[in-house]
Protein backbone atom coordinates (compact mmCIF):
# COMPACT_ATOMS: atom_id res chain seq x y z
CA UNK A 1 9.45 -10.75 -27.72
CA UNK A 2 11.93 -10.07 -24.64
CA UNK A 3 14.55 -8.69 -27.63
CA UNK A 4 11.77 -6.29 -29.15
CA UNK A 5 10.77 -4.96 -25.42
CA UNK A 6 14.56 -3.88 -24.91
CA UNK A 7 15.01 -2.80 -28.76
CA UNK A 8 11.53 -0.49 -28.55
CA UNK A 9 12.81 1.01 -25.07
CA UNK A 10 16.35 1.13 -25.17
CA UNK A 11 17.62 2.05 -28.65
CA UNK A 12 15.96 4.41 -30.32
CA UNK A 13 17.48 7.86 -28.82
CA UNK A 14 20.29 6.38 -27.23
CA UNK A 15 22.95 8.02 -29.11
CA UNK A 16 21.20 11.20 -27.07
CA UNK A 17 22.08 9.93 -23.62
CA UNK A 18 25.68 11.90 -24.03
CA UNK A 19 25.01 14.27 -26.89
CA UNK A 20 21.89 16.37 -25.99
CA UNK A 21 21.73 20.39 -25.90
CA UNK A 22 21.94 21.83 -22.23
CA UNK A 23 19.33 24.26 -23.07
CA UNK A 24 15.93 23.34 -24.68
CA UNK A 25 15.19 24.29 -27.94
CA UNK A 26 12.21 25.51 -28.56
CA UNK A 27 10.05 25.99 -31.93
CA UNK A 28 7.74 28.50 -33.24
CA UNK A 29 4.83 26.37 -32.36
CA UNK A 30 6.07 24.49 -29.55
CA UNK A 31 3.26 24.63 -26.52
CA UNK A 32 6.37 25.81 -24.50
CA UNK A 33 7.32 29.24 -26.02
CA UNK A 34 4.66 31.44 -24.24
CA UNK A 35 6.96 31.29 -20.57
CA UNK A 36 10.94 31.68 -20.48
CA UNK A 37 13.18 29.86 -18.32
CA UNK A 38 14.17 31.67 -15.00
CA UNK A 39 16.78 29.72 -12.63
CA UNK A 40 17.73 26.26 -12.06
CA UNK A 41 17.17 23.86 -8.82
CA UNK A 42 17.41 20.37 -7.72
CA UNK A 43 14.29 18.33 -6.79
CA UNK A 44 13.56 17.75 -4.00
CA UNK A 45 12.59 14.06 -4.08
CA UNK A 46 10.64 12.51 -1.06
CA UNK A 47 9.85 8.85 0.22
CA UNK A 48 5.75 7.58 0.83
CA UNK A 49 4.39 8.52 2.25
CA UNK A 50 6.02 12.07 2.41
CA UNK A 51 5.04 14.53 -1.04
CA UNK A 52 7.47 17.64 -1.62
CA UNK A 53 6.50 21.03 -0.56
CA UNK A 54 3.93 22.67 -3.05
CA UNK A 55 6.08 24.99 -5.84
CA UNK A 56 5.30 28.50 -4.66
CA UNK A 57 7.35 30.08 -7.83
CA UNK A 58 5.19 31.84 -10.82
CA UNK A 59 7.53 30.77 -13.11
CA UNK A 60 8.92 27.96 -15.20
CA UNK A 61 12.91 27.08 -14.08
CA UNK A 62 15.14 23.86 -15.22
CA UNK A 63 15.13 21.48 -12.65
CA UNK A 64 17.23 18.81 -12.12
CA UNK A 65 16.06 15.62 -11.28
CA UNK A 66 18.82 12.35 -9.32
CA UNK A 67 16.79 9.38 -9.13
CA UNK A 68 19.06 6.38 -8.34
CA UNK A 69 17.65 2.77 -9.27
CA UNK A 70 18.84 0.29 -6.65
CA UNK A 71 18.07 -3.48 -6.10
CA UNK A 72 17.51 -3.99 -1.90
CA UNK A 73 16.40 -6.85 0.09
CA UNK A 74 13.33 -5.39 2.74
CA UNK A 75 10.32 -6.93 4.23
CA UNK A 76 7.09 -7.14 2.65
CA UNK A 77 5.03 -8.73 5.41
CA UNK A 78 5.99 -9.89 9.12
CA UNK A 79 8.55 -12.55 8.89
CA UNK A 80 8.55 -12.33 4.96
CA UNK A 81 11.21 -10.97 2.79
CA UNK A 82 11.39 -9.91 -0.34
CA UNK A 83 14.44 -8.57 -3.01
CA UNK A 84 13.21 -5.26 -4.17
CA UNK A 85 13.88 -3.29 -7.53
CA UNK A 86 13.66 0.11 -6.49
CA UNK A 87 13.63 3.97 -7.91
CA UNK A 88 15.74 5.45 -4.21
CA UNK A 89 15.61 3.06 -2.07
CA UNK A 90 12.00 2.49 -1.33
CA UNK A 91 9.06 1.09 -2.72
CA UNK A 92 7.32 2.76 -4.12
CA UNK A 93 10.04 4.98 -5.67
CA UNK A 94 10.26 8.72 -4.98
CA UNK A 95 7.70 11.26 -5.03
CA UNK A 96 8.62 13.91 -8.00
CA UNK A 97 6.81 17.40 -8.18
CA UNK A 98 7.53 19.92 -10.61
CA UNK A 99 5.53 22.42 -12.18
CA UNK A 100 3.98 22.59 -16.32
CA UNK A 101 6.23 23.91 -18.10
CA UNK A 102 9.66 23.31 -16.29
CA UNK A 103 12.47 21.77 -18.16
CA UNK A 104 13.61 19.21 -16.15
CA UNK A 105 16.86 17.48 -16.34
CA UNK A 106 16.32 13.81 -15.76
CA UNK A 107 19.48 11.30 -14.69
CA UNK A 108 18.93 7.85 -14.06
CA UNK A 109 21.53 6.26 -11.75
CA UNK A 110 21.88 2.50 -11.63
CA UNK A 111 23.48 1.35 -8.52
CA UNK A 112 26.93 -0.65 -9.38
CA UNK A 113 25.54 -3.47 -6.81
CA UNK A 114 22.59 -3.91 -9.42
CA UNK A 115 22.42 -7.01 -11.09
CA UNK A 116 20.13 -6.00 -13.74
CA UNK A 117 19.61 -3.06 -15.90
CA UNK A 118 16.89 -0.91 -15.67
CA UNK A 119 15.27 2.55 -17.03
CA UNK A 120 12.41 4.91 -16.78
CA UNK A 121 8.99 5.43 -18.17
CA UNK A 122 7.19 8.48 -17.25
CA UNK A 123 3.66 8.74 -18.02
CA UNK A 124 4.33 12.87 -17.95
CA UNK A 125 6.93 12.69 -20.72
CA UNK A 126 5.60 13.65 -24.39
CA UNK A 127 8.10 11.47 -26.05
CA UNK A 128 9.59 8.07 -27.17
CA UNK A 129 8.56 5.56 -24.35
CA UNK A 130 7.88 8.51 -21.82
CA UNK A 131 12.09 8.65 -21.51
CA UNK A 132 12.44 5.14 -21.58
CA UNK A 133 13.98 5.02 -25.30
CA UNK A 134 16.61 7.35 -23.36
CA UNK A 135 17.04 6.48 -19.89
CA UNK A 136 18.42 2.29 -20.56
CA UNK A 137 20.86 2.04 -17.98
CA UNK A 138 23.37 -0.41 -16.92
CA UNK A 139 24.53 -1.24 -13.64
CA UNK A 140 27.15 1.59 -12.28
CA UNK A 141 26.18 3.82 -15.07
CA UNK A 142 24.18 6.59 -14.95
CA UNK A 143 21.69 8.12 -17.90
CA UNK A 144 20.67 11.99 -18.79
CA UNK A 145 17.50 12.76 -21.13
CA UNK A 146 15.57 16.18 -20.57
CA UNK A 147 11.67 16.99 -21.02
CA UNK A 148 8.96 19.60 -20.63
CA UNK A 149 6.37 18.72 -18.91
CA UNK A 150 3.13 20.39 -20.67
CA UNK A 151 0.53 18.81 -19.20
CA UNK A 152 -0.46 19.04 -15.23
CA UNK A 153 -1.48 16.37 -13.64
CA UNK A 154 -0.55 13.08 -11.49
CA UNK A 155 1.26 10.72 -13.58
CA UNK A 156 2.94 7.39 -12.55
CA UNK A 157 6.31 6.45 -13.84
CA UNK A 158 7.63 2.71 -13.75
CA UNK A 159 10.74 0.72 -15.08
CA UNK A 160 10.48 -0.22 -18.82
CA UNK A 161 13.18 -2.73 -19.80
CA UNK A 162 12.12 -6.30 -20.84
CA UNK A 163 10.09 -8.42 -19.35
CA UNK A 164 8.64 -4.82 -18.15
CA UNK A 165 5.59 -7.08 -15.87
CA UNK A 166 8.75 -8.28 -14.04
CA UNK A 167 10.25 -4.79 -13.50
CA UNK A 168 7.39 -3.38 -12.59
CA UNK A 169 5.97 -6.15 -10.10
CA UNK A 170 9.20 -6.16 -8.28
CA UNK A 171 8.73 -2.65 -7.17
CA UNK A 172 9.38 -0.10 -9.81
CA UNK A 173 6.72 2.71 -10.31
CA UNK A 174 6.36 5.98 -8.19
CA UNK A 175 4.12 9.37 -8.67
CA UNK A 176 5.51 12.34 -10.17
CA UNK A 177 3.17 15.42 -9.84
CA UNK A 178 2.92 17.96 -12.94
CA UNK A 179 1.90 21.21 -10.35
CA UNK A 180 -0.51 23.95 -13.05
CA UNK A 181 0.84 26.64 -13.84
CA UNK A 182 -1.20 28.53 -11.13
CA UNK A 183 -0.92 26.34 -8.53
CA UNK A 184 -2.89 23.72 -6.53
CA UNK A 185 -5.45 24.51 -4.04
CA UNK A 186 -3.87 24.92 -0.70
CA UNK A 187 -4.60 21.74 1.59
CA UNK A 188 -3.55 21.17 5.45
CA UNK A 189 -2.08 17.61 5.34
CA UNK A 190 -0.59 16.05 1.64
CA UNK A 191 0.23 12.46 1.51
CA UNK A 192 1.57 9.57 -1.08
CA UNK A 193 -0.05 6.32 -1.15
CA UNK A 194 0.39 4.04 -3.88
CA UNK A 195 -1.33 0.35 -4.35
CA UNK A 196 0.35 -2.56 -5.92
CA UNK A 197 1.00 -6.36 -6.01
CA UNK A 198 3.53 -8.74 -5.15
CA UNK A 199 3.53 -12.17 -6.48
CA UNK A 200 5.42 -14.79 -4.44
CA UNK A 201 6.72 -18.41 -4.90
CA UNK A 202 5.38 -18.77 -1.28
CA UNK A 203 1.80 -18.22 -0.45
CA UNK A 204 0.45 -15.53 1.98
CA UNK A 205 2.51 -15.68 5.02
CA UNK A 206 5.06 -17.86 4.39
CA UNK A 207 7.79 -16.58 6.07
CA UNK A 208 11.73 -16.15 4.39
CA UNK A 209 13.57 -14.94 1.46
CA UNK A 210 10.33 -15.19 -1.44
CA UNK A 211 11.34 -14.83 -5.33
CA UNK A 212 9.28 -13.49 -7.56
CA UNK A 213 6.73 -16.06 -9.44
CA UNK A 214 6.40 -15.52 -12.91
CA UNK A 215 4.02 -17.69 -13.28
CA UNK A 216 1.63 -16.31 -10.62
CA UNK A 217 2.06 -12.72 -12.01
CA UNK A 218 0.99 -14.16 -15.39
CA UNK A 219 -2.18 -15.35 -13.97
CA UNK A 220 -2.78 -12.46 -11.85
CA UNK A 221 -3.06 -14.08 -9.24
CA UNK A 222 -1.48 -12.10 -6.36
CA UNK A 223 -0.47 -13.37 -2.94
CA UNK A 224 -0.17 -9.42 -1.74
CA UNK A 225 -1.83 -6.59 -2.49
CA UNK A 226 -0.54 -3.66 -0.54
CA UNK A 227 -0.05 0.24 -0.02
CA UNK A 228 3.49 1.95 -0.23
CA UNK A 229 5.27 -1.49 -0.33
CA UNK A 230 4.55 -3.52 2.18
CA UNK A 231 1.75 -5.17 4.24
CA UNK A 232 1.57 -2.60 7.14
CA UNK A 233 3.65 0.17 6.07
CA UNK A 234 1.10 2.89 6.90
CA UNK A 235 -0.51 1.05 9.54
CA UNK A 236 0.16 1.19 13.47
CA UNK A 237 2.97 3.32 14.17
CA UNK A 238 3.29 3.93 10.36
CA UNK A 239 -0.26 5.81 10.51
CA UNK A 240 -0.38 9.16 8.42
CA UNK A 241 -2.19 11.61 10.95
CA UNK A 242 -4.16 14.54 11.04
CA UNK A 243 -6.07 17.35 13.06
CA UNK A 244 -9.70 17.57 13.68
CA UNK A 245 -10.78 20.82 10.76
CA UNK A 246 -8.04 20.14 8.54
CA UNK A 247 -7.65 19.89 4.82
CA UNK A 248 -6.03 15.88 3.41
CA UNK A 249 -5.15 15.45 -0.41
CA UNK A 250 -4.16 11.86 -0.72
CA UNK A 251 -2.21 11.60 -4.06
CA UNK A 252 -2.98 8.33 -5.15
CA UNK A 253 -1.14 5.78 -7.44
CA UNK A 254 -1.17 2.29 -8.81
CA UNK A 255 1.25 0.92 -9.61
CA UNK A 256 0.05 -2.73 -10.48
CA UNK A 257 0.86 -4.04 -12.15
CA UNK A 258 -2.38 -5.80 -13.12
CA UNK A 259 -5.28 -5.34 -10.96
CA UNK A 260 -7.64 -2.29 -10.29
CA UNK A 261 -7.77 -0.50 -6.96
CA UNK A 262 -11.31 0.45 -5.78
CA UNK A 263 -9.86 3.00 -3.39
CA UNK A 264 -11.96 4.35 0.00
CA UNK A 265 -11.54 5.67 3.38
CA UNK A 266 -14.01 4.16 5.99
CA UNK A 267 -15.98 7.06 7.42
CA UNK A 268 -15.04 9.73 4.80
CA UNK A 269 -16.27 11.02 1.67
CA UNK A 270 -14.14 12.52 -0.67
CA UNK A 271 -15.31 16.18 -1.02
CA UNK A 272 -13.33 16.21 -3.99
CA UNK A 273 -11.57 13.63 -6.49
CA UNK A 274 -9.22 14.22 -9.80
CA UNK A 275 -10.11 11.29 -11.16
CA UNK A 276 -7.38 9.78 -13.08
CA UNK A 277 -5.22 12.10 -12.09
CA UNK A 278 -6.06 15.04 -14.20
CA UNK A 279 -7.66 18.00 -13.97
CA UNK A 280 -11.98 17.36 -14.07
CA UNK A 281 -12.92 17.35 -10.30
CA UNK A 282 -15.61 15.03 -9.30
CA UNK A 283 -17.24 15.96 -5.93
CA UNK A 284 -19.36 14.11 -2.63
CA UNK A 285 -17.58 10.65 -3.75
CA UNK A 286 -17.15 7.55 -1.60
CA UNK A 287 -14.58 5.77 -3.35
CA UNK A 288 -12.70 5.78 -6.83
CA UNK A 289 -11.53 3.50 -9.62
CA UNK A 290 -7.83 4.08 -9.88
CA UNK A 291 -5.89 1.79 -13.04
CA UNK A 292 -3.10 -0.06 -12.64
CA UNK A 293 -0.78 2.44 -14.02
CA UNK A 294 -2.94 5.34 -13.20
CA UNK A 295 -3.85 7.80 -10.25
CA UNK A 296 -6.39 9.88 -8.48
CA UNK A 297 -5.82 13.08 -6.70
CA UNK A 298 -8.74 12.84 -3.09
CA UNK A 299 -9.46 15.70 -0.50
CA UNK A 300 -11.30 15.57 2.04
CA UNK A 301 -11.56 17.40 5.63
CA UNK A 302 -11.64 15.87 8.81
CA UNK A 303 -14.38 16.41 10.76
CA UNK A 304 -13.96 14.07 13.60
CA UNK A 305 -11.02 12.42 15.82
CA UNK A 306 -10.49 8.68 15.17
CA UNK A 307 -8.89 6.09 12.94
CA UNK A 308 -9.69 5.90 9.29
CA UNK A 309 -9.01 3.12 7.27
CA UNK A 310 -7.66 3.45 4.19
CA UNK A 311 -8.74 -0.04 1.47
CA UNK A 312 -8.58 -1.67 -1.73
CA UNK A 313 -12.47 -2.13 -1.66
CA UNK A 314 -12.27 -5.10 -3.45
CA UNK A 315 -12.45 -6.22 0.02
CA UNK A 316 -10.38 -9.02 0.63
CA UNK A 317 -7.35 -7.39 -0.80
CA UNK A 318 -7.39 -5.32 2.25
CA UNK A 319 -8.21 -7.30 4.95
CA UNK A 320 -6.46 -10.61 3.82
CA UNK A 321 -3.58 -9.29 1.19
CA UNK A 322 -2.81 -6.54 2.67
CA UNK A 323 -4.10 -3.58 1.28
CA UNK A 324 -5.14 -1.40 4.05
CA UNK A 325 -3.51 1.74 5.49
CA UNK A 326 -4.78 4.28 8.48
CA UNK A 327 -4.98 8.11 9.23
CA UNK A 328 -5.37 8.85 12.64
CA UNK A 329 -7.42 12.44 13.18
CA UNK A 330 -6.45 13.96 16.54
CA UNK A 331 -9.23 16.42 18.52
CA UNK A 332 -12.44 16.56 20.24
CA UNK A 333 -15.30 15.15 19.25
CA UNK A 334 -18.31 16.50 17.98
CA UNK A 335 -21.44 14.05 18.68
CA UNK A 336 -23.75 15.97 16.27
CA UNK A 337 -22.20 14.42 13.48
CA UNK A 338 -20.92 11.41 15.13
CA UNK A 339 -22.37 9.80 18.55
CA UNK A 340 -20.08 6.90 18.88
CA UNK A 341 -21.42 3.66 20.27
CA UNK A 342 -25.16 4.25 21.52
CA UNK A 343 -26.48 0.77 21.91
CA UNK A 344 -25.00 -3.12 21.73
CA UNK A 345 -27.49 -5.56 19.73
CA UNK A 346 -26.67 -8.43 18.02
CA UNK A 347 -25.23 -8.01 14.26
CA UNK A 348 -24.60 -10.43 12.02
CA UNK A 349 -22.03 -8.84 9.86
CA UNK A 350 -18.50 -7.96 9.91
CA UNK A 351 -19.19 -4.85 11.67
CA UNK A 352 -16.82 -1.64 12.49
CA UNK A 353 -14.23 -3.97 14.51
CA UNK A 354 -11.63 -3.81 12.08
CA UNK A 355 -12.12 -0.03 12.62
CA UNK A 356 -10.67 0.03 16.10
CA UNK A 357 -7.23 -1.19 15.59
CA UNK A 358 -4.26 -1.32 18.96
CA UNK A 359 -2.04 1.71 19.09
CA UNK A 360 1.40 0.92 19.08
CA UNK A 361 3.48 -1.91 18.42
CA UNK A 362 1.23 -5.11 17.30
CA UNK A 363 1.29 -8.58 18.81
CA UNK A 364 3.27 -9.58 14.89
CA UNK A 365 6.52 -7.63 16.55
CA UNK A 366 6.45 -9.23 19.72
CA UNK A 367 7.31 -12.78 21.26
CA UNK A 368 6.09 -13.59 24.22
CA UNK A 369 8.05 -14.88 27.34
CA UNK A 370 5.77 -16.91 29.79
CA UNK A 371 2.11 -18.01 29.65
CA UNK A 372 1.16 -14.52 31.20
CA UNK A 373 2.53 -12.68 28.66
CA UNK A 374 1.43 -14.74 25.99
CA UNK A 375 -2.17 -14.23 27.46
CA UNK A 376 -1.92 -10.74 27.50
CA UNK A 377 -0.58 -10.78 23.63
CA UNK A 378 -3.35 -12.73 22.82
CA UNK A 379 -5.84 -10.52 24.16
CA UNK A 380 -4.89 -7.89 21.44
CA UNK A 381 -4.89 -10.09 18.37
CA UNK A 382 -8.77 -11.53 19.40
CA UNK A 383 -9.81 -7.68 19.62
CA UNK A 384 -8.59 -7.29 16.03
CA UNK A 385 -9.40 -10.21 14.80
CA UNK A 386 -12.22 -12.22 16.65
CA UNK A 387 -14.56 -9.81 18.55
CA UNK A 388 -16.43 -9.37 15.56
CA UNK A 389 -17.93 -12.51 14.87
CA UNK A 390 -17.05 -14.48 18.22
CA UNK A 391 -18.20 -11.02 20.50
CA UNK A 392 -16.18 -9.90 23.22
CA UNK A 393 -17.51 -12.32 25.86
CA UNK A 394 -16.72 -15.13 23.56
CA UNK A 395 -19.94 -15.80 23.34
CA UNK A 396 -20.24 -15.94 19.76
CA UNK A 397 -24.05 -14.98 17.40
CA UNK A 398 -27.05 -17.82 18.24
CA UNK A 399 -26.86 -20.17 15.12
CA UNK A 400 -24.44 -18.27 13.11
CA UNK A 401 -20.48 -18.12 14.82
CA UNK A 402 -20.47 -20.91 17.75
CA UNK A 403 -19.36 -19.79 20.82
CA UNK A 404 -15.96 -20.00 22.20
CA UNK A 405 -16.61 -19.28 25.60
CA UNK A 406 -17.05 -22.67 27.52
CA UNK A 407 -16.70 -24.20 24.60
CA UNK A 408 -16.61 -28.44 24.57
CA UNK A 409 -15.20 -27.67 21.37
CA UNK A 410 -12.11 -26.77 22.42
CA UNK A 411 -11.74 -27.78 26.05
CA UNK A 412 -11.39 -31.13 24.74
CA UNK A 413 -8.52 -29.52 22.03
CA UNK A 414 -7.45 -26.47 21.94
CA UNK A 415 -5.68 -27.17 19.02
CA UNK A 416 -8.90 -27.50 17.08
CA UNK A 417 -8.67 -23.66 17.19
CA UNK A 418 -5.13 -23.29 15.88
CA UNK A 419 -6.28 -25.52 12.66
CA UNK A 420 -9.40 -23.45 12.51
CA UNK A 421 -6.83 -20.52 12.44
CA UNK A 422 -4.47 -21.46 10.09
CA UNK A 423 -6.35 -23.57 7.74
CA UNK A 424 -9.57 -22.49 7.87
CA UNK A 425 -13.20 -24.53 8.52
CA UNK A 426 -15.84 -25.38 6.16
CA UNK A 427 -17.70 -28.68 7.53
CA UNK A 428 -19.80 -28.66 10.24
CA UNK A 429 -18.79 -28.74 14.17
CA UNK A 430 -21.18 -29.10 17.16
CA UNK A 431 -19.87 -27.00 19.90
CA UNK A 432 -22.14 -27.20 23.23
CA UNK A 433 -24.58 -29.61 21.63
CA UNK A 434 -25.22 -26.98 19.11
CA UNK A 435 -24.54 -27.77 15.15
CA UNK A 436 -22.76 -24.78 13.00
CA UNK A 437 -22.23 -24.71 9.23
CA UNK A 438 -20.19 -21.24 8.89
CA UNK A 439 -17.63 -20.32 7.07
CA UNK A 440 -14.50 -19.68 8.98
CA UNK A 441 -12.02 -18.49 6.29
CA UNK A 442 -8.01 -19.03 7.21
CA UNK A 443 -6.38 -15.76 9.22
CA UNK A 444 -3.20 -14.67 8.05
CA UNK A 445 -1.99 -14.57 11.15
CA UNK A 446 1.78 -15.56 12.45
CA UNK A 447 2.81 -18.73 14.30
CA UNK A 448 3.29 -16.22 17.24
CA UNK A 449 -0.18 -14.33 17.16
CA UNK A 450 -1.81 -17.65 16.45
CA UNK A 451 -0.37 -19.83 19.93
CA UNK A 452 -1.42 -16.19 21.42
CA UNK A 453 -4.56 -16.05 20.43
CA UNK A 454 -5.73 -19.32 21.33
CA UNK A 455 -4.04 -19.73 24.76
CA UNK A 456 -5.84 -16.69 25.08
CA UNK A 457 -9.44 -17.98 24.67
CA UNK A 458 -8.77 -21.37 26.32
CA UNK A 459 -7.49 -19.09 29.67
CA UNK A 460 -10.38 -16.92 29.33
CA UNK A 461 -14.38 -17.16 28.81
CA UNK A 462 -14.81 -19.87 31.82
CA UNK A 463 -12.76 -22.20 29.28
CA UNK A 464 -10.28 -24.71 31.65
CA UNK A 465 -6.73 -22.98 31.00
CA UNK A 466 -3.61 -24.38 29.02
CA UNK A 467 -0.64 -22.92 26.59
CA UNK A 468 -0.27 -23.19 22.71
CA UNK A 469 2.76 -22.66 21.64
CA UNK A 470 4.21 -21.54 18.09
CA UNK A 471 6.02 -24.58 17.32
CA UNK A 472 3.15 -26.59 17.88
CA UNK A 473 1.03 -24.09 15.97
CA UNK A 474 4.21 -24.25 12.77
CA UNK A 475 3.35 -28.39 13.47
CA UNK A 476 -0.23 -28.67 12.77
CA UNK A 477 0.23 -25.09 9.59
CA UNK A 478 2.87 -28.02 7.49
């Protein structure tokens, strides 16, 4: 199977990698021969979540296209590293934007530190393998095919030599935009944010060097699903941001490459979607299917300051794999269309927490010092990641979440609450005389937020004091 992969995208134009015309030729009835070539330019070729200026030009030119394939070790999630296949650098790989009906002159460089070969498949091409039965490239050799693009749109392009689930999981897809020939709609704010999975011999968290798992991948069974690479990369100080009135087209991609992304912003609607990435605009949507191996083109305006989230609505994807990116809307606020906080009754749900995320540099980037500073530390990671169910007095929901201030519970341990933490609680507890049956799913949370955390509560919440540390926290995780 592996041989017929590489024979169906390797070999069947590759005697045109060094023999094709400079200049397109172009039929009678070719969809091409209604606009003539004026120019030639080089792409200009941008990293997520960065998209290239809009093409401002009225006509079709040749464009020249350097995308360099190169094999880097980077960090998917905090202490967790990963050996990336990449198309520039950077998962995902470059943003592309050209306009229907340019020519464009594609070479594919492979890096001589690669260790594998590699090509390209992109799902704008109208032609063997979308330019991957052209573009098989070996390591310290570069490839040359050329193609019209004739239909607009938002198509994602991805690594096609054998076994192409590998290539692809290991970082190799990207967005390349096909602009109409008259143009897109002018918007304020234009960003690139593509979804996909990682699948690691390691499970969620475990920090070091993680290979790929084959096996994992095969059963779709993902330990990270993400946006633009890694867990966090447009979160924090990696936020996209915005004014208060402005115009936001979120290009969207998927790169899989097996799972669906059910993508939404909390506390937006999309005024208008291109689902799939073509051209049929849907409008007044709250989120939209986008394929593994597809897009979707979203706008929306801004109509009030704040954080928005950005999810994988399959739900747990964002909030335990990953999958979860902000835009932060700068302004002033206008109460008509959204009070803010009014009243404070009990809820039983997850609630808007997760909504209100610390500026700046989070607790995962730090290391505390002393007891006070590992307090202080932990003070951030409970907003994030307790307040919700355990309330901000610690005081926890009557009969549903027990409570951790003065809690028995813990006095007597503390380090009942790191294995609650790290691995989770399904039986019952009494805490205070008082018997609880919920669900308290594990946190992926470091060894350093975790001893934070915790010496947090047990210092706080008319609790008697003490200090968890991360090496007894990495003790009791093993």
């Amino acid at each position: 199977m592996r041989r017929l992969e590489q024979l169906a995208m390797s070999g069947v134009l590759i005697s045109c990698l060094w023999g094709c015309a400079p200049t397109p030729p172009v039929g009678n009835n070719s969809p091409v021969a209604d606009e003539k070539l004026q120019g030639e330019e080089v792409a200009v070729l941008t990293d997520a979540p960065n998209v290239p200026p809009p093409i401002t030009r009225k006509h079709p030119t040749t464009v020249r296209v350097n995308l360099e394939v190169k094999e880097v070790e980077s960090q998917l999630a905090d202490g967790v590293k990963y050996t990336f296949w990449t198309f520039g650098g950077k998962v995902p790989g470059k943003f592309i934007r050209v306009r229907e009906g340019d020519f464009v002159e594609f070479h594919l460089q492979n890096h001589p530190s690669s260790k594998m070969p590699h090509n390209i498949d992109l799902h704008a091409v109208t032609g063997p393998g979308g330019g991957a039965a052209s573009s098989f490239t070996a390591p310290g050799h570069e490839s040359k095919f050329s193609f019209t693009p004739i239909n607009p749109g938002l198509y994602v392009y991805h690594c096609a030599t054998a076994p192409v689930g590998m290539h692809i999981a290991n970082g190799m897809y990207g967005l390349i935009l096909v602009e109409p020939k008259e143009g897109l709609p002018p918007a304020d704010k234009e960003f690139y944010v593509m979804q996909s999975e990682f699948y690691t011999r390691g499970e969620n968290g475990q920090p070091g060097l993680q290979p790929f798992s084959m096996q994992k991948a095969i059963q779709e069974k993902p330990d990270y699903v993400v946006f633009n690479g890694a867990v966090g990369a447009l979160a924090g100080d990696n936020a996209v941001k915005a004014e208060k009135g402005e115009t936001v087209r979120l290009f969207v991609g998927n790169g899989g490459p097996n799972l669906v992304s059910s993508f939404h912003v909390i506390g937006e609607i999309f005024d208008t979607v291109y689902p799939e990435g073509g051209t049929t605009a849907n409008h007044q949507v709250q989120t939209t299917l986008v394929p593994a191996g597809g897009s979707a083109i979203t706008e929306f305006k801004v109509d009030v300051p704040g954080t928005f989230i950005l999810v994988d609505h399959s739900i747990f994807r964002a909030f335990n794999k990953g999958a979860l990116g902000m835009l932060k809307v700068s302004g002033e606020e206008d109460k008509r269309i959204y009070s803010g906080k009014q009243d404070d009754l009990a809820y039983q749900g997850e609630g808007g927490a997760i909504q209100e995320m610390p500026d700046g540099k989070t607790p995962a980037t730090q290391t505390a010092k002393s007891k006070a500073e590992r307090i202080s530390l932990g003070a951030a990671v409970f907003k994030q990641n307790c307040v919700a169910c355990h309330q901000d007095a610690g005081q926890g929901i009557p009969n549903v979440f027990p409570p951790l201030a003065k809690s028995d519970y813990l006095g007597q341990d503390p380090l009942r609450g790191v294995n609650a933490i790290v691995n989770g609680l399904s039986d019952e507890i009494t805490v205070n005389g008082v018997k609880y049956k919920s669900v308290m799913p594990k946190l992926t949370l470091t060894d350093e937020e975790t001893a934070n955390v915790v010496t947090y509560v047990v210092n706080n919440f008319g609790n008697p004091g003490g200090e968890v540390t991360p090496a007894q926290v990495k003790k009791i995780r093993k």
